[in-house]
C-alpha atoms as a PDB file:
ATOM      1  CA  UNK A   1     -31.799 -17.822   3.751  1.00  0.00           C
ATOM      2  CA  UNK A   2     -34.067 -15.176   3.809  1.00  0.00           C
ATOM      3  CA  UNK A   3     -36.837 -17.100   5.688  1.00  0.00           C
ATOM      4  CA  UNK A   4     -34.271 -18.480   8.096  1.00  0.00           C
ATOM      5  CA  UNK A   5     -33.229 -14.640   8.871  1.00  0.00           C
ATOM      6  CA  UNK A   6     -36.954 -13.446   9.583  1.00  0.00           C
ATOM      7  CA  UNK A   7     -37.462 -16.237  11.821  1.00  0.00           C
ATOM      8  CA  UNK A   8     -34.129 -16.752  13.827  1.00  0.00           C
ATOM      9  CA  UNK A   9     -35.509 -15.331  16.737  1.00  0.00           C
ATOM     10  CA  UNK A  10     -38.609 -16.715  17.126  1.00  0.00           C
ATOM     11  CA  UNK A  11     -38.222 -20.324  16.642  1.00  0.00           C
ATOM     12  CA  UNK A  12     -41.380 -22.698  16.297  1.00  0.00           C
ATOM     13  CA  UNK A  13     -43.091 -25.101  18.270  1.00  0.00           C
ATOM     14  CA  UNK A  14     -43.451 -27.863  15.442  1.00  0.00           C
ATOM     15  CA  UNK A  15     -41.288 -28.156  12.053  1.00  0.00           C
ATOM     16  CA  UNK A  16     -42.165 -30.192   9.736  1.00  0.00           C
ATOM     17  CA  UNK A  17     -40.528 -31.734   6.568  1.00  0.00           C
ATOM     18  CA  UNK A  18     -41.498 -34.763   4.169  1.00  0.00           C
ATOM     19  CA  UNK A  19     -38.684 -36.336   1.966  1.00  0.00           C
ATOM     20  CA  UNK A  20     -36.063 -33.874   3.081  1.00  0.00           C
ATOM     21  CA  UNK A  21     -32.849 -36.152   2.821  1.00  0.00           C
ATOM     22  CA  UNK A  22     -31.352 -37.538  -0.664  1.00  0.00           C
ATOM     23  CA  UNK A  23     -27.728 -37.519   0.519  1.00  0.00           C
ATOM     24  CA  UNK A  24     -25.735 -38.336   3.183  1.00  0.00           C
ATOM     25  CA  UNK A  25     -24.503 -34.855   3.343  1.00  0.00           C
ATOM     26  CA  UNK A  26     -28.174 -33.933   3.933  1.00  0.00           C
ATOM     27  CA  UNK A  27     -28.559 -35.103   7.697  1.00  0.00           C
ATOM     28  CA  UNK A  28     -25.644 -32.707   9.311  1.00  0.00           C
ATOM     29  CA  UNK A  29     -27.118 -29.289   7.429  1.00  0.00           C
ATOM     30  CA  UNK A  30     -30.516 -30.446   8.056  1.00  0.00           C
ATOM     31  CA  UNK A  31     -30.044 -31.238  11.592  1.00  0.00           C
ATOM     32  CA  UNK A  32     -28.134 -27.950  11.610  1.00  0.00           C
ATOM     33  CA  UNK A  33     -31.042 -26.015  10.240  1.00  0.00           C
ATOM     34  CA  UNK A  34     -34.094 -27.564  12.341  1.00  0.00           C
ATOM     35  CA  UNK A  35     -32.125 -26.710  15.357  1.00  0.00           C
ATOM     36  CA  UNK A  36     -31.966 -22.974  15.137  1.00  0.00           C
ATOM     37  CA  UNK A  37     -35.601 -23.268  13.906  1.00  0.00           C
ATOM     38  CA  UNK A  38     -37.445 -25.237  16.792  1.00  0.00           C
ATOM     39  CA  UNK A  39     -38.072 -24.188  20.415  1.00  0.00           C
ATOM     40  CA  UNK A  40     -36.031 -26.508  23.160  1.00  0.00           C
ATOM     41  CA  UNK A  41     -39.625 -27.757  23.667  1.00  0.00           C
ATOM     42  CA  UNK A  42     -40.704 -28.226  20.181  1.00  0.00           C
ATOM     43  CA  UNK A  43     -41.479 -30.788  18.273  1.00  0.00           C
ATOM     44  CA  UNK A  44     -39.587 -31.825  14.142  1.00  0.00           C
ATOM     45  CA  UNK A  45     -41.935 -34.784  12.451  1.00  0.00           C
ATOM     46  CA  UNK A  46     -40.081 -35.968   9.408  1.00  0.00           C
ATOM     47  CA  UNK A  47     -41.630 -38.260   7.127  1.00  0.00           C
ATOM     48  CA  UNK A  48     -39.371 -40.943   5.165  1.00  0.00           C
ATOM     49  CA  UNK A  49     -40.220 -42.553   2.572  1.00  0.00           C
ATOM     50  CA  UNK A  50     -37.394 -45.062   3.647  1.00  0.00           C
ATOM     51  CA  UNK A  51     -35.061 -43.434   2.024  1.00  0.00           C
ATOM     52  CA  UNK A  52     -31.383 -44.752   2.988  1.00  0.00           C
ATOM     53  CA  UNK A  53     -29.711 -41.188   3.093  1.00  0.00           C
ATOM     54  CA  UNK A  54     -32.333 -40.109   6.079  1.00  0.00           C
ATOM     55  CA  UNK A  55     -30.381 -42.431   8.163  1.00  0.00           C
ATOM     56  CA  UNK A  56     -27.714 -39.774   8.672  1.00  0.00           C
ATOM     57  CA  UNK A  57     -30.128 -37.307  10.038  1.00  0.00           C
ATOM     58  CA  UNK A  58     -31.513 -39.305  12.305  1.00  0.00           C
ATOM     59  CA  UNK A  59     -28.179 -39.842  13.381  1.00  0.00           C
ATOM     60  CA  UNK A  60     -27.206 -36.060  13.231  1.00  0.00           C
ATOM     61  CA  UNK A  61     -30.438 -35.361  15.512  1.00  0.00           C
ATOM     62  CA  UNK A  62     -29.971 -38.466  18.460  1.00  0.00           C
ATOM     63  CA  UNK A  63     -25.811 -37.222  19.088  1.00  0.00           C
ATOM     64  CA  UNK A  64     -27.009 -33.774  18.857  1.00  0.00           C
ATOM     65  CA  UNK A  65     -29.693 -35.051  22.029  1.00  0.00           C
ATOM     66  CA  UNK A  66     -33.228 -35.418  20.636  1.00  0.00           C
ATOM     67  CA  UNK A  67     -35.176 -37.763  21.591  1.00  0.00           C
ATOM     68  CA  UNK A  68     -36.597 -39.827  18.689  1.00  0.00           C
ATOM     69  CA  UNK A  69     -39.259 -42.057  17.821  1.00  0.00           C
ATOM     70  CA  UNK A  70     -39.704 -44.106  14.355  1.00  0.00           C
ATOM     71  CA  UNK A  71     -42.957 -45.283  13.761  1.00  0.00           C
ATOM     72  CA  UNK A  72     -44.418 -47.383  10.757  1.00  0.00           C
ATOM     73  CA  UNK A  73     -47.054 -45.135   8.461  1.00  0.00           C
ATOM     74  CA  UNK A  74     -48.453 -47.518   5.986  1.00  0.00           C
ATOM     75  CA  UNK A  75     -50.351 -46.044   3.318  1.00  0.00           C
ATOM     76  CA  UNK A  76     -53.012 -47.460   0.583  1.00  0.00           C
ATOM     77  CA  UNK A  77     -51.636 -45.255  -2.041  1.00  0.00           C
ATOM     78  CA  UNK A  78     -49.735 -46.654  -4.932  1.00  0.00           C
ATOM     79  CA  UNK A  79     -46.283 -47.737  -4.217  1.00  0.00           C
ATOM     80  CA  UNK A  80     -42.791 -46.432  -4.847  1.00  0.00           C
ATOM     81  CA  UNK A  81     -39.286 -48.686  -5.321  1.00  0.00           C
ATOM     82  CA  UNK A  82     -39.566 -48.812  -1.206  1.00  0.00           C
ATOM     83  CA  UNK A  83     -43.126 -50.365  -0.831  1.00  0.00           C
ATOM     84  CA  UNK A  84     -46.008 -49.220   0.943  1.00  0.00           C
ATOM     85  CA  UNK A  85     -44.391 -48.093   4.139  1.00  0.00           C
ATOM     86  CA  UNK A  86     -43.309 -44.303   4.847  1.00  0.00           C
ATOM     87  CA  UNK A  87     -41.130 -44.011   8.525  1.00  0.00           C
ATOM     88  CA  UNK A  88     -42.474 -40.685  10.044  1.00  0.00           C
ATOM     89  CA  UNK A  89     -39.717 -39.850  12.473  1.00  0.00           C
ATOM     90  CA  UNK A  90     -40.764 -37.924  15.698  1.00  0.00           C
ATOM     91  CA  UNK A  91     -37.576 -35.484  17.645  1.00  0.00           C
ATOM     92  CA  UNK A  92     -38.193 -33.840  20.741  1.00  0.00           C
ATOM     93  CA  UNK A  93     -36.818 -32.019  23.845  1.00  0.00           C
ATOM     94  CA  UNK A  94     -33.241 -31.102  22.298  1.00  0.00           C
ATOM     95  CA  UNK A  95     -31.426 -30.460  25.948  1.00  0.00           C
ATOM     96  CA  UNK A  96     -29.009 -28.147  24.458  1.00  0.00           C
ATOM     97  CA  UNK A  97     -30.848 -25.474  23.451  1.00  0.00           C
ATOM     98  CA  UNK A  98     -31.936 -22.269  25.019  1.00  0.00           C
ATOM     99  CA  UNK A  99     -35.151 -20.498  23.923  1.00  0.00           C
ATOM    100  CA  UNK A 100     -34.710 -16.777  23.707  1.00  0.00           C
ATOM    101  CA  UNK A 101     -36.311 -15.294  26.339  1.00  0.00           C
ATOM    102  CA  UNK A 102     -39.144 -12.512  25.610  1.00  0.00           C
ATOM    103  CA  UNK A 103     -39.325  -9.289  27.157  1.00  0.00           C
ATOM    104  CA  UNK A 104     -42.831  -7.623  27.173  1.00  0.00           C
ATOM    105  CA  UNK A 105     -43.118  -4.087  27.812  1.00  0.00           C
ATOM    106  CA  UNK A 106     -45.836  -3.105  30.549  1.00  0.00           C
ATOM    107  CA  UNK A 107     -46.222   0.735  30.640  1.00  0.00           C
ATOM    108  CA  UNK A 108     -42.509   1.976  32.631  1.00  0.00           C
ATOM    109  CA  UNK A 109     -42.143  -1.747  33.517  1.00  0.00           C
ATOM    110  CA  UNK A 110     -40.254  -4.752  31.875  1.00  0.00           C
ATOM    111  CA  UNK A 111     -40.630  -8.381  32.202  1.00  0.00           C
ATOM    112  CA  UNK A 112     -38.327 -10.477  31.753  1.00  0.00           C
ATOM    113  CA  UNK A 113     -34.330 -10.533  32.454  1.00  0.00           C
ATOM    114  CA  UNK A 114     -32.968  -6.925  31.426  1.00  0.00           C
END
């Protein structure tokens, strides 16, 4: 939690996670999570190694309003119990989220909302 606290107000363009989900109960605290760590504009790649738990992120993340993309990452590497095949999932533009705005100081001056 500590990480999460330094960084709650200055979420990141691109998160990234590989193998993330193991349980069902993973994809609402995960979905949770990446969304008060990415920017409304960012970008969350999640690789799968087709695990059948991931489905409930996925599912978290698309009625939460990303947008997401599955795509097929085959690999030469030796293969686990699911094959050769890893899913890399791609979420973006969450519609429901607004980036804190930043104030910069300019001598007497502000910009940004007050």
């Amino acid at each position: 939690h500590r990480i999460l606290r330094e960084h709650a107000e200055t979420p990141f363009d691109l998160v990234v996670g590989a193998d993330v989900a193991y349980e069902n109960r993973h994809g609402p605290q995960l979905a949770a999570l990446i969304l008060r760590l990415v920017r409304p504009d960012g970008t969350v790649l999640i690789a799968d190694p087709r695990r059948p738990a991931a489905s409930s992120l996925v599912t978290e993340m698309r009625e939460a309003g990303w947008r997401h993309v599955r795509e097929e990452v085959r690999y030469d590497g030796r293969p686990d119990e699911q094959g050769r095949v890893i899913y890399l999932h791609r979420f973006s533009g969450h519609p429901g989220v607004q980036a804190p705005v930043a104030r910069v100081r300019y001598d007497d001056r502000w910009s940004g909302p007050r």
